[in-house]
PDB file of N, CA and C in Angstrom:
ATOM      1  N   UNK A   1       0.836  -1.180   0.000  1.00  0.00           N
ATOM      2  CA  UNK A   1       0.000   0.000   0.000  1.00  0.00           C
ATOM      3  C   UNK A   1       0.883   1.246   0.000  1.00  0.00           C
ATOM      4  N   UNK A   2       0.603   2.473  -0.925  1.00  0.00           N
ATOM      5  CA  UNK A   2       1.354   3.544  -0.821  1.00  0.00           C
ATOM      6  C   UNK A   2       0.921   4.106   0.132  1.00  0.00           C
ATOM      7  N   UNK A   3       1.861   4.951   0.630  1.00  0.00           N
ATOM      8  CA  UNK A   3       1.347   5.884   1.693  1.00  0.00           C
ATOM      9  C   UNK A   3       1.074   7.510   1.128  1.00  0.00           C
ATOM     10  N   UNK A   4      -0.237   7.919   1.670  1.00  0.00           N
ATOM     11  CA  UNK A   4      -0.446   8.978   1.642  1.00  0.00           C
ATOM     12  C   UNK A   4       0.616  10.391   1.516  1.00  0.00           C
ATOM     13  N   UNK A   5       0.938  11.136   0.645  1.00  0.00           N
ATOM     14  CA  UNK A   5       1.989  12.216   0.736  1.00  0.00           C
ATOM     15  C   UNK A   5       1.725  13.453   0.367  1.00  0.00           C
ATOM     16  N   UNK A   6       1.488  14.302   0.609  1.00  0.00           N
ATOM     17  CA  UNK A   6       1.183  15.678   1.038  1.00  0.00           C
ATOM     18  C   UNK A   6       2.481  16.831   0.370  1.00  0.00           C
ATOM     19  N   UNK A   7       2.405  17.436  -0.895  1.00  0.00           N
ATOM     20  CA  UNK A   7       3.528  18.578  -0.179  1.00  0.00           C
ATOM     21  C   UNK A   7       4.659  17.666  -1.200  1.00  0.00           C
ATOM     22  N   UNK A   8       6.401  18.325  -1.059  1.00  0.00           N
ATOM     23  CA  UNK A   8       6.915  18.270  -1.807  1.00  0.00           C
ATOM     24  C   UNK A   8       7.826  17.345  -0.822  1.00  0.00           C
ATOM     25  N   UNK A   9       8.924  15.998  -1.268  1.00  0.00           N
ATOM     26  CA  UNK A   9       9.374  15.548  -0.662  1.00  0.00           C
ATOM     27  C   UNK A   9      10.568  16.063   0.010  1.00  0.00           C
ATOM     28  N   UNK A  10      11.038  15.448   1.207  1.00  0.00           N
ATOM     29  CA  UNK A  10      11.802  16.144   1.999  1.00  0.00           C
ATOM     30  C   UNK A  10      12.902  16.145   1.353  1.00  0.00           C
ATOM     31  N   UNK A  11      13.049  14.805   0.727  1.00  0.00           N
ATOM     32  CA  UNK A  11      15.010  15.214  -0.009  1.00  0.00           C
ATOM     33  C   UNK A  11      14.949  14.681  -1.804  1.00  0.00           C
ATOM     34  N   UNK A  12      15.755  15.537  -2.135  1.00  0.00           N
ATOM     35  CA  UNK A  12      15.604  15.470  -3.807  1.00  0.00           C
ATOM     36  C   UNK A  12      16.203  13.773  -4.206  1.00  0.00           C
ATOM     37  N   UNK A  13      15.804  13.049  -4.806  1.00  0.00           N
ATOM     38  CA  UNK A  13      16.006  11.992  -5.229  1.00  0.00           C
ATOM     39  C   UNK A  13      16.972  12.526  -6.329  1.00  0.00           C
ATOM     40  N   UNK A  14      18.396  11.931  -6.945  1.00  0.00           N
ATOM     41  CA  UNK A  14      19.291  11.786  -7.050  1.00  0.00           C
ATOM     42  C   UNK A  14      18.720  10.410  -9.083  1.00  0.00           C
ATOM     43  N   UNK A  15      18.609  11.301  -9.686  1.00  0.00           N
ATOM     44  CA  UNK A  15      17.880  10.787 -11.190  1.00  0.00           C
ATOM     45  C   UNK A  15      19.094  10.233 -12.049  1.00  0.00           C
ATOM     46  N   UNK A  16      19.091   8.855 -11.988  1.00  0.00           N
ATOM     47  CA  UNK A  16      20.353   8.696 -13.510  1.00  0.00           C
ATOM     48  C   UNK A  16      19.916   9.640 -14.421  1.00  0.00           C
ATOM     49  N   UNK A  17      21.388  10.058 -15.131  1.00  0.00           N
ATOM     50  CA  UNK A  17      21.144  10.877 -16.413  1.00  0.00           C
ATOM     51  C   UNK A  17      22.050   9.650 -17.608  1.00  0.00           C
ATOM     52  N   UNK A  18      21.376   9.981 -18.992  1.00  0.00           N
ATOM     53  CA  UNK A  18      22.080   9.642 -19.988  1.00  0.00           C
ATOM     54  C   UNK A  18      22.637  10.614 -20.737  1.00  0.00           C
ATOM     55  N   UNK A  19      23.382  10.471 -21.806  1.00  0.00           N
ATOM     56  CA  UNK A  19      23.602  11.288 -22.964  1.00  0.00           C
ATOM     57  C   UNK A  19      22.374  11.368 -24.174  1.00  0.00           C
ATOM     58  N   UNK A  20      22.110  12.150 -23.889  1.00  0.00           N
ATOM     59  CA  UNK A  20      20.529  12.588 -25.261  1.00  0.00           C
ATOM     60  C   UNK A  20      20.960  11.811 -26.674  1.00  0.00           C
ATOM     61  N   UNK A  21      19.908  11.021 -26.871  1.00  0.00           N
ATOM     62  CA  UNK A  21      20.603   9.973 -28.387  1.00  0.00           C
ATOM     63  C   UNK A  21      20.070  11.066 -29.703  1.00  0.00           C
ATOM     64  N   UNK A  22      19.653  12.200 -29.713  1.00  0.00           N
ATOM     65  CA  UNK A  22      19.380  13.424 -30.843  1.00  0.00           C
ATOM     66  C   UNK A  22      20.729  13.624 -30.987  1.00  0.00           C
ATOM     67  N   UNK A  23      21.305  14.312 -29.737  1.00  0.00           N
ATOM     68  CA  UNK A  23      22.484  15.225 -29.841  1.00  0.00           C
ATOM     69  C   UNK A  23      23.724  14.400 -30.006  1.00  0.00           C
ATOM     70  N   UNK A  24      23.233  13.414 -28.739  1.00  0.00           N
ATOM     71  CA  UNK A  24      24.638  12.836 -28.251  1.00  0.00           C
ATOM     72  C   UNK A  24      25.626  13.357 -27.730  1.00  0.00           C
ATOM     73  N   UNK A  25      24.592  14.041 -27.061  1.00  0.00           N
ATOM     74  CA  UNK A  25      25.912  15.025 -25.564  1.00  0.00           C
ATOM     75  C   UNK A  25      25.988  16.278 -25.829  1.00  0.00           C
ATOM     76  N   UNK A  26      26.093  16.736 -26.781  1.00  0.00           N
ATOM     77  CA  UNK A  26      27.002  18.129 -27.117  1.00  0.00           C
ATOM     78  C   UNK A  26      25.796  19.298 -27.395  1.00  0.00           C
ATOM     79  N   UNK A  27      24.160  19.268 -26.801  1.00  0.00           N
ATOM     80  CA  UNK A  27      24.133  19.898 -26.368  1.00  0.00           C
ATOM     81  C   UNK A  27      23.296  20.795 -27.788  1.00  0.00           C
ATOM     82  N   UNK A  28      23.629  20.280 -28.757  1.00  0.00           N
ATOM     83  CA  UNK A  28      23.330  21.165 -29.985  1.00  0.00           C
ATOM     84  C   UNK A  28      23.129  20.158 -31.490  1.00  0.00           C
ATOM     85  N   UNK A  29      22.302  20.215 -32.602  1.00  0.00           N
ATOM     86  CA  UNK A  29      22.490  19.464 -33.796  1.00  0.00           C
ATOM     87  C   UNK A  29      22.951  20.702 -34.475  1.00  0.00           C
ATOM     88  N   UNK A  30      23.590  19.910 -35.940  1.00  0.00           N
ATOM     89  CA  UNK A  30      23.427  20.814 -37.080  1.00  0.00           C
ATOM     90  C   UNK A  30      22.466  21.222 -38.106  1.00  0.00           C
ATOM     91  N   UNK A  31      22.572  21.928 -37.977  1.00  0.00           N
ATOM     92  CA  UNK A  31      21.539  22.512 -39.346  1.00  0.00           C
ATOM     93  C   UNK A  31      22.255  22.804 -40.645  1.00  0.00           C
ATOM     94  N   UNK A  32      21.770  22.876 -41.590  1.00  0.00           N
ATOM     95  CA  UNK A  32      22.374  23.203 -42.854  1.00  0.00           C
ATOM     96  C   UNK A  32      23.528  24.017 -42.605  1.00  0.00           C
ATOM     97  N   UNK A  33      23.852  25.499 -41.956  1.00  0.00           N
ATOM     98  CA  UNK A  33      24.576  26.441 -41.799  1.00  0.00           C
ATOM     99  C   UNK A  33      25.128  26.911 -40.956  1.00  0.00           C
ATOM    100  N   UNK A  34      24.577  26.305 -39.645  1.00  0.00           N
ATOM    101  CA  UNK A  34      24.655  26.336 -38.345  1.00  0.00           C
ATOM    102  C   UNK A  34      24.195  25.787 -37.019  1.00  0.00           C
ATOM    103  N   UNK A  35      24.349  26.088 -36.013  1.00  0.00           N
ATOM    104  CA  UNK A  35      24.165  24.878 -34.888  1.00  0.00           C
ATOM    105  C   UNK A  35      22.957  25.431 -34.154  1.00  0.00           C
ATOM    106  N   UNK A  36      21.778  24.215 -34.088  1.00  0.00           N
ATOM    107  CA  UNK A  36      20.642  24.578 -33.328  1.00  0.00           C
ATOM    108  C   UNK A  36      20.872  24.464 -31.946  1.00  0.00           C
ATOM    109  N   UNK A  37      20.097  24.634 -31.006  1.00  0.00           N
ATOM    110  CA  UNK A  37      19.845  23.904 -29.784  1.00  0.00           C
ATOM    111  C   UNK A  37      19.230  22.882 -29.742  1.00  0.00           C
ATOM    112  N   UNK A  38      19.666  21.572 -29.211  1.00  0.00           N
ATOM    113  CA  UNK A  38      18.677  20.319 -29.371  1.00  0.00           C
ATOM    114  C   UNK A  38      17.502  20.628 -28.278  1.00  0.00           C
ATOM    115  N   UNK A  39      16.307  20.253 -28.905  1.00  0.00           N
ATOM    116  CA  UNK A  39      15.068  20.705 -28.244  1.00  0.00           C
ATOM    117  C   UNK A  39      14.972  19.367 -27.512  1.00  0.00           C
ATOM    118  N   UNK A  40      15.151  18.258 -27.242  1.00  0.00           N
ATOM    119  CA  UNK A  40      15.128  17.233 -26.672  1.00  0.00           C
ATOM    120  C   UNK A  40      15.370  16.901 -25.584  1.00  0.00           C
ATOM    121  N   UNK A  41      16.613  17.684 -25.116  1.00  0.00           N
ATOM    122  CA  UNK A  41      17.132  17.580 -23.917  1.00  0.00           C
ATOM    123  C   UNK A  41      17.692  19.251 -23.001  1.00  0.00           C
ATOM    124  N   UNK A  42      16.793  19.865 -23.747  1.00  0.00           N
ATOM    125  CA  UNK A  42      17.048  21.334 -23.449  1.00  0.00           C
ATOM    126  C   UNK A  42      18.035  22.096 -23.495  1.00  0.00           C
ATOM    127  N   UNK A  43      18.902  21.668 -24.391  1.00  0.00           N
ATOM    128  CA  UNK A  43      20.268  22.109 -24.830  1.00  0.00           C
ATOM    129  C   UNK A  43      21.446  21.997 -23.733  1.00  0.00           C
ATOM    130  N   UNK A  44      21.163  20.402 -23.090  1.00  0.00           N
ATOM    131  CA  UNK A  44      22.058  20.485 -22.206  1.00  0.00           C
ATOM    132  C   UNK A  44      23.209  18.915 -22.315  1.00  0.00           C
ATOM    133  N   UNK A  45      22.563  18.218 -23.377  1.00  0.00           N
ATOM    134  CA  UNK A  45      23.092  17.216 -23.473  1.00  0.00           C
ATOM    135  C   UNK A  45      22.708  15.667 -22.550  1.00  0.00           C
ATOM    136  N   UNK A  46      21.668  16.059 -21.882  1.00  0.00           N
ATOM    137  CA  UNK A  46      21.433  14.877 -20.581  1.00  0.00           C
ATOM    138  C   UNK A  46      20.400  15.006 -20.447  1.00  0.00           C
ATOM    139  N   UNK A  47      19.571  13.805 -20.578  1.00  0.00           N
ATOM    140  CA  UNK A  47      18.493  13.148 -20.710  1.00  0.00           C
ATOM    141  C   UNK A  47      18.043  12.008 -19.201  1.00  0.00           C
ATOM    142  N   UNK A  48      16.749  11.929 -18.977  1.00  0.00           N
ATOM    143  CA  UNK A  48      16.821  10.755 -17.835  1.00  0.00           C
ATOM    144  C   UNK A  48      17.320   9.478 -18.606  1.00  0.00           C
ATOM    145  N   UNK A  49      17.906   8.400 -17.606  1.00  0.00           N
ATOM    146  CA  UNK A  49      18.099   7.540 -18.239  1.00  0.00           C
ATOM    147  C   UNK A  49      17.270   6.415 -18.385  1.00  0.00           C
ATOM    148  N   UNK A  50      15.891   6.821 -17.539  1.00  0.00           N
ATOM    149  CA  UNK A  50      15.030   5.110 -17.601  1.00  0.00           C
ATOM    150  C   UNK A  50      13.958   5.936 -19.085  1.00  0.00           C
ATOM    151  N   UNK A  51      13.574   6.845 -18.971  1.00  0.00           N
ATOM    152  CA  UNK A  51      12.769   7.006 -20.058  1.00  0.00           C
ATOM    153  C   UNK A  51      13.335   7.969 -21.502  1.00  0.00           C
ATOM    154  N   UNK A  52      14.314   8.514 -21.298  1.00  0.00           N
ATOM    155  CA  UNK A  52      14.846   9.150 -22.456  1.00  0.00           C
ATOM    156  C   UNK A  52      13.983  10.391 -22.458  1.00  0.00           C
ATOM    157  N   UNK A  53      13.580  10.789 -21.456  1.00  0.00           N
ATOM    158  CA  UNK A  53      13.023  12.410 -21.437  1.00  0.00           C
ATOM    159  C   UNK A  53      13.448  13.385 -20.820  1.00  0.00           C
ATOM    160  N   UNK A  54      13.232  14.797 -21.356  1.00  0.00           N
ATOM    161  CA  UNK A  54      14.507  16.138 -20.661  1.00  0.00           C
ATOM    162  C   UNK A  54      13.679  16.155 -19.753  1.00  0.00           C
ATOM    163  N   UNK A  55      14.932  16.781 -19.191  1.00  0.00           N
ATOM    164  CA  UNK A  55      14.575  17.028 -17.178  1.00  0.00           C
ATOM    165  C   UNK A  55      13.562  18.604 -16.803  1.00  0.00           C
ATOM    166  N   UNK A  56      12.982  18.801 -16.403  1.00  0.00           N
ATOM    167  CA  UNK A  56      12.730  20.470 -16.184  1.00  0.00           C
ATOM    168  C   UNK A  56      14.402  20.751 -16.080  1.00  0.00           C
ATOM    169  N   UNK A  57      14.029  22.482 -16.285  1.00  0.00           N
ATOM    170  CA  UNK A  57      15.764  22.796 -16.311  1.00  0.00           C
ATOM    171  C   UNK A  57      15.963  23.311 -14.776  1.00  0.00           C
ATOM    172  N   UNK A  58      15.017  23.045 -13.884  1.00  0.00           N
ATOM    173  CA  UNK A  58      15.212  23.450 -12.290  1.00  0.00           C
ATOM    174  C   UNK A  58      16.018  22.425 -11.945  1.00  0.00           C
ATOM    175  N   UNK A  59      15.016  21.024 -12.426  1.00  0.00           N
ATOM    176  CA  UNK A  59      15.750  19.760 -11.826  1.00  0.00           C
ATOM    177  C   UNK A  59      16.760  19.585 -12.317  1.00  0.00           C
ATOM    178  N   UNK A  60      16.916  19.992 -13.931  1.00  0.00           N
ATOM    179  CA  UNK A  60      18.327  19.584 -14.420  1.00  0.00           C
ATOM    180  C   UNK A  60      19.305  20.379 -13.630  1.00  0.00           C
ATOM    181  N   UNK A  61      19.497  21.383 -13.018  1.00  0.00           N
ATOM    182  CA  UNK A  61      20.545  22.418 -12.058  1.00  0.00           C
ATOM    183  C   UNK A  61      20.744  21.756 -11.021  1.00  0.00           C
ATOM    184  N   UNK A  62      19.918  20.955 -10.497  1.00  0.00           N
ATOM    185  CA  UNK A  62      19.811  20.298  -9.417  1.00  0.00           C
ATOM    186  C   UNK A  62      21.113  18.747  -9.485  1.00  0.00           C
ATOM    187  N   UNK A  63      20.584  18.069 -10.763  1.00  0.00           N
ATOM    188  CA  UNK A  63      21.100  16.781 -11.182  1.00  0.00           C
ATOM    189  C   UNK A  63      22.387  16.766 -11.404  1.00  0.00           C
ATOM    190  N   UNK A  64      22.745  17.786 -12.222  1.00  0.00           N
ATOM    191  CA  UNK A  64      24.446  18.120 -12.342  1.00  0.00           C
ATOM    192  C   UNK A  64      25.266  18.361 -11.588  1.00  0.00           C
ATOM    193  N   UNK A  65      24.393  19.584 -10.553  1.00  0.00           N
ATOM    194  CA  UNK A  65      25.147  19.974  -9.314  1.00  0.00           C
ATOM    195  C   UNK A  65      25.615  18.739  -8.720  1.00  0.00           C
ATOM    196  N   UNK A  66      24.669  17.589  -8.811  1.00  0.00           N
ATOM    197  CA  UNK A  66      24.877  16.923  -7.614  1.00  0.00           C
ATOM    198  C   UNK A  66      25.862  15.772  -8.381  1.00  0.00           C
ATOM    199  N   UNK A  67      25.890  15.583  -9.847  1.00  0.00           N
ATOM    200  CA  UNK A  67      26.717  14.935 -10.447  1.00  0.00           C
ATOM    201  C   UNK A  67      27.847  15.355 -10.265  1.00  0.00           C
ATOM    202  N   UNK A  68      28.096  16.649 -10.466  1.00  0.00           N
ATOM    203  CA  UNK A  68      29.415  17.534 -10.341  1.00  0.00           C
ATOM    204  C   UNK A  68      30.161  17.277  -9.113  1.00  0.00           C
ATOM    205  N   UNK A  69      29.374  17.680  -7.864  1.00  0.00           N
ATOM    206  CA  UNK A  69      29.666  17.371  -6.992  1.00  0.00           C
ATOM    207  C   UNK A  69      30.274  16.175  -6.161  1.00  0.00           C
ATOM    208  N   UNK A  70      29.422  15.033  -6.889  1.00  0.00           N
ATOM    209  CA  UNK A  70      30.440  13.317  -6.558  1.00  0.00           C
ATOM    210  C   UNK A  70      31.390  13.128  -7.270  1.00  0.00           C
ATOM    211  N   UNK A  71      31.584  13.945  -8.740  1.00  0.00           N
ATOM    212  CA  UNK A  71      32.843  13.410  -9.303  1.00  0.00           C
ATOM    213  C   UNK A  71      33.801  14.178  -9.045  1.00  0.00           C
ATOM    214  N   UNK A  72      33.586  15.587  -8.050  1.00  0.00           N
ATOM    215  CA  UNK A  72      34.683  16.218  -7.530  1.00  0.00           C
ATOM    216  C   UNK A  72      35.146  15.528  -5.959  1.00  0.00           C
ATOM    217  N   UNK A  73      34.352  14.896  -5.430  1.00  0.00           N
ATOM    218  CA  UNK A  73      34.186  14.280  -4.577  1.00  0.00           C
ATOM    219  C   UNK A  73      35.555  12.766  -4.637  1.00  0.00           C
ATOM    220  N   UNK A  74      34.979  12.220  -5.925  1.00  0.00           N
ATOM    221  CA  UNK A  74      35.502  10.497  -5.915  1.00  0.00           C
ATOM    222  C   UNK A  74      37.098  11.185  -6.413  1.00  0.00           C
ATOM    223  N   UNK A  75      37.022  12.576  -7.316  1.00  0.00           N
ATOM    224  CA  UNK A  75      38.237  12.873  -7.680  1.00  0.00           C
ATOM    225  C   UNK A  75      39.052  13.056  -6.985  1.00  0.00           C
ATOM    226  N   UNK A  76      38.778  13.754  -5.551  1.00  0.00           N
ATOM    227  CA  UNK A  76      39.546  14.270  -4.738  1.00  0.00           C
ATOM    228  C   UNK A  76      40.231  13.118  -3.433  1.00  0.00           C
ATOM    229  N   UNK A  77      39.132  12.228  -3.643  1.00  0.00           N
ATOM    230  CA  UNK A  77      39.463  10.912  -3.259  1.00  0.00           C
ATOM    231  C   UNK A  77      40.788   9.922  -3.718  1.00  0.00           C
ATOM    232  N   UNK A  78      40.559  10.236  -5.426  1.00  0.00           N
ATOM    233  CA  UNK A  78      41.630   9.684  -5.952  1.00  0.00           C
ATOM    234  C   UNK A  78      42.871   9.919  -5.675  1.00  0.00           C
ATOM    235  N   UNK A  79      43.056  11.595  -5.219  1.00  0.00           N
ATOM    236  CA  UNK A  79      43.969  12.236  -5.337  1.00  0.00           C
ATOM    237  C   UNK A  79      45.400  11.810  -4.839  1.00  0.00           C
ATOM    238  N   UNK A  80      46.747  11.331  -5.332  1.00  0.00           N
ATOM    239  CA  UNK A  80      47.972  10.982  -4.086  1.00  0.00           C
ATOM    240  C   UNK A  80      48.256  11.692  -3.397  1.00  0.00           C
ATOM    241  N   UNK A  81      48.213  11.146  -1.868  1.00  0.00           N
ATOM    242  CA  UNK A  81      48.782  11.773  -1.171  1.00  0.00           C
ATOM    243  C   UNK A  81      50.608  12.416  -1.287  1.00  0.00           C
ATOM    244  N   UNK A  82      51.070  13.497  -0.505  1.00  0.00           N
ATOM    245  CA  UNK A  82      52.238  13.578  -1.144  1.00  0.00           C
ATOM    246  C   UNK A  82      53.167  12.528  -0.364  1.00  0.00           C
ATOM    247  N   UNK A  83      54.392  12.221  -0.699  1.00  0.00           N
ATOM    248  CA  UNK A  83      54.909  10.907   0.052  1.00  0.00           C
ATOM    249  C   UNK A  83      56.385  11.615  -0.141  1.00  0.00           C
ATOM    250  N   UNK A  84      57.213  10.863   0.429  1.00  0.00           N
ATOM    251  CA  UNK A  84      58.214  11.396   0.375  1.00  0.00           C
ATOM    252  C   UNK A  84      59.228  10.594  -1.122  1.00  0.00           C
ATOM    253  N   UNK A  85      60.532  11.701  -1.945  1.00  0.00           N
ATOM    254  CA  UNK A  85      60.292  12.098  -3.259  1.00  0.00           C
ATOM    255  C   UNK A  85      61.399  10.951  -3.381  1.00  0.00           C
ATOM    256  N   UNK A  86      61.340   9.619  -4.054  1.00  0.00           N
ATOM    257  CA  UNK A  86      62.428   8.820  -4.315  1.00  0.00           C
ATOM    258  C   UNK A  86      63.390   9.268  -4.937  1.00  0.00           C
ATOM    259  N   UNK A  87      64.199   9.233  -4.688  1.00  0.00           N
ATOM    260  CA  UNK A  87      66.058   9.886  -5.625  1.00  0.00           C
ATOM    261  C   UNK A  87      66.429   9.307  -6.431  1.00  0.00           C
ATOM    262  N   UNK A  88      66.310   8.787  -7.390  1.00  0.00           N
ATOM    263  CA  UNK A  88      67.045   8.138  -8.871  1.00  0.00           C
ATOM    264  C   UNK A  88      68.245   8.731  -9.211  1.00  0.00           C
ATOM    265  N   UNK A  89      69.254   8.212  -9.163  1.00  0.00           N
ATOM    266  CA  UNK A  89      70.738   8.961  -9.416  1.00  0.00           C
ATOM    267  C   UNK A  89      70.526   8.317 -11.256  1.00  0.00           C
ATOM    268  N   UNK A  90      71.723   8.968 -11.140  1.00  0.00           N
ATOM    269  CA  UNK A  90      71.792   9.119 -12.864  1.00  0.00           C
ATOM    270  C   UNK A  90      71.629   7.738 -13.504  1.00  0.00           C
ATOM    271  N   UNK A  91      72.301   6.777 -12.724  1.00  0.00           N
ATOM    272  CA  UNK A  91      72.240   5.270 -13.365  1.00  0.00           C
ATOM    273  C   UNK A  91      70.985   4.412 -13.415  1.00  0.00           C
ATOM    274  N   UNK A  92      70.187   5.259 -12.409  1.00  0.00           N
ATOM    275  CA  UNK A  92      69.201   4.674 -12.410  1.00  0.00           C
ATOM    276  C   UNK A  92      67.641   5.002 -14.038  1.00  0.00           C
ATOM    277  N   UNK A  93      68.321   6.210 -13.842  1.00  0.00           N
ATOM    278  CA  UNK A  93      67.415   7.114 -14.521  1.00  0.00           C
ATOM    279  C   UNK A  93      67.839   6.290 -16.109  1.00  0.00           C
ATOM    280  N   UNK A  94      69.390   6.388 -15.978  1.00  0.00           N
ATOM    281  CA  UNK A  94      69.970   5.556 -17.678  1.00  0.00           C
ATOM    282  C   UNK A  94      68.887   4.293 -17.658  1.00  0.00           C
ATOM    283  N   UNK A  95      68.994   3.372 -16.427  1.00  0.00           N
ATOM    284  CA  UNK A  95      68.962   2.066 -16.887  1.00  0.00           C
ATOM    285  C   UNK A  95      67.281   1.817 -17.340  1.00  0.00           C
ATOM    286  N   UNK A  96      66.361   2.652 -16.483  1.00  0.00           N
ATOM    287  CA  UNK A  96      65.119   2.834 -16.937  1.00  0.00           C
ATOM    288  C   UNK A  96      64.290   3.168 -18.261  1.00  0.00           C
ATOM    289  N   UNK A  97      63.648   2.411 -18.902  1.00  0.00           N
ATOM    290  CA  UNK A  97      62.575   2.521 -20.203  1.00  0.00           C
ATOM    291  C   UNK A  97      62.363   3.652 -20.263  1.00  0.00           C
ATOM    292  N   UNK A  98      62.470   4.691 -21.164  1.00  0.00           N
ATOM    293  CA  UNK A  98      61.553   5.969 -21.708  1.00  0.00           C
ATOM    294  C   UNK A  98      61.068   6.058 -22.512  1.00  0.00           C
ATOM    295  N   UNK A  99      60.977   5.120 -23.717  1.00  0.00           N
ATOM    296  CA  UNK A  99      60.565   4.918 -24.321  1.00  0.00           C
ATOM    297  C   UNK A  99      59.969   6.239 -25.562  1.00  0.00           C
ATOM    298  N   UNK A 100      61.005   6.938 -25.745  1.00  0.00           N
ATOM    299  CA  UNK A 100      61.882   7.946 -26.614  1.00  0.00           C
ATOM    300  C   UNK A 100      62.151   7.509 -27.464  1.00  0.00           C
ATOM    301  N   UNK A 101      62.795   6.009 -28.167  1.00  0.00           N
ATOM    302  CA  UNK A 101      62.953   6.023 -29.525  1.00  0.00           C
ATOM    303  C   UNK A 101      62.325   5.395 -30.296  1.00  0.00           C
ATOM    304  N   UNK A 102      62.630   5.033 -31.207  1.00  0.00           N
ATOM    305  CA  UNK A 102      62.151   4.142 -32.655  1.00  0.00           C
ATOM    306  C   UNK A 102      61.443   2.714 -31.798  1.00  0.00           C
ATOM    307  N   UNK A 103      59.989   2.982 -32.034  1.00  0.00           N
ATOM    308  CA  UNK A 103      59.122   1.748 -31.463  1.00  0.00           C
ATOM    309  C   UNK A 103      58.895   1.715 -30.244  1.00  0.00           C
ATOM    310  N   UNK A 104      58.877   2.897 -29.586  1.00  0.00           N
ATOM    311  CA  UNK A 104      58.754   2.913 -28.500  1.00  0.00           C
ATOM    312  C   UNK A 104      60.319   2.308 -27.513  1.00  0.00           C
ATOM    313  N   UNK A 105      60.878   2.352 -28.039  1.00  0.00           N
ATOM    314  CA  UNK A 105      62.213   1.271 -27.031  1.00  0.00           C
ATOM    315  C   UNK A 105      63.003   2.431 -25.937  1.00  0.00           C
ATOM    316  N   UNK A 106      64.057   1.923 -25.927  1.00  0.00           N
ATOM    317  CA  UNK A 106      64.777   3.046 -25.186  1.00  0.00           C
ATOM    318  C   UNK A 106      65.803   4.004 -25.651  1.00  0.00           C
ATOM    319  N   UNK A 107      65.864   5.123 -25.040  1.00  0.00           N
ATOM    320  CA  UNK A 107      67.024   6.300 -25.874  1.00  0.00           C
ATOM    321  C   UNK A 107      67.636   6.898 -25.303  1.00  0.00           C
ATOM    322  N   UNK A 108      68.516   6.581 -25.255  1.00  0.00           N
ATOM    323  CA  UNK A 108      69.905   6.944 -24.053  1.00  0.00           C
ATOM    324  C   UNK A 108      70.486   8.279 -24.456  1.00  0.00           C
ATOM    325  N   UNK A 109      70.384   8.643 -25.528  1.00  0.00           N
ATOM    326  CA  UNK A 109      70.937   9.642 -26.117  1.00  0.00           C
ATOM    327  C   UNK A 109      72.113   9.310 -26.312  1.00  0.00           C
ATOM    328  N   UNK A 110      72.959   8.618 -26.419  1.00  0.00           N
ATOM    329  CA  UNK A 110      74.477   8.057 -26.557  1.00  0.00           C
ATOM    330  C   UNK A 110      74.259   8.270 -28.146  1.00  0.00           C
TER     331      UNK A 110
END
């Protein structure tokens, strides 16, 4: 049984987005001479992903933010910590791949 709900919900639900299959991301088609706005996805490139329909553009501000926000999030996560800086003396640096010459191999400069 659903329950009765009143009013706007307390926390914004969090909507997969896709890439708009008109545009295919970018937000815009071509026209003969120049670039429209794709009317499909409100010229933003992102579409829901269970039904393939544009978002209001309130919710879409909403969806990105919050996209934006986890992948600055998981990025900053990724981030290395700083560690302390290993020293490679010269022989080491020679004996190591750089893969600088012909086929990718190594190039000593000799």
């Amino acid at each position: 049984m659903i329950k009765k709900q009143h009013g706007p919900a307390f926390k914004k639900e969090i909507v997969p987005l896709a890439t708009c299959p008109t545009c295919k991301g970018k937000a815009f088609v071509s026209g003969v001479f120049h670039q429209i706005d794709c009317d499909r996805c409100n010229a933003s490139g992102w579409v829901r992903f269970d039904n393939n329909q544009a978002l209001e553009l309130r919710d879409l501000v909403f969806q990105l933010g919050a996209a934006l926000s986890a992948a600055c999030h998981q990025a900053n996560g990724m981030r290395v910590q700083p560690g302390p800086v290993r020293s490679m003396d010269v022989s080491g640096y020679y004996e190591q791949n750089n893969r600088r010459g012909p086929g990718a191999t190594n190039f000593t400069g000799d």
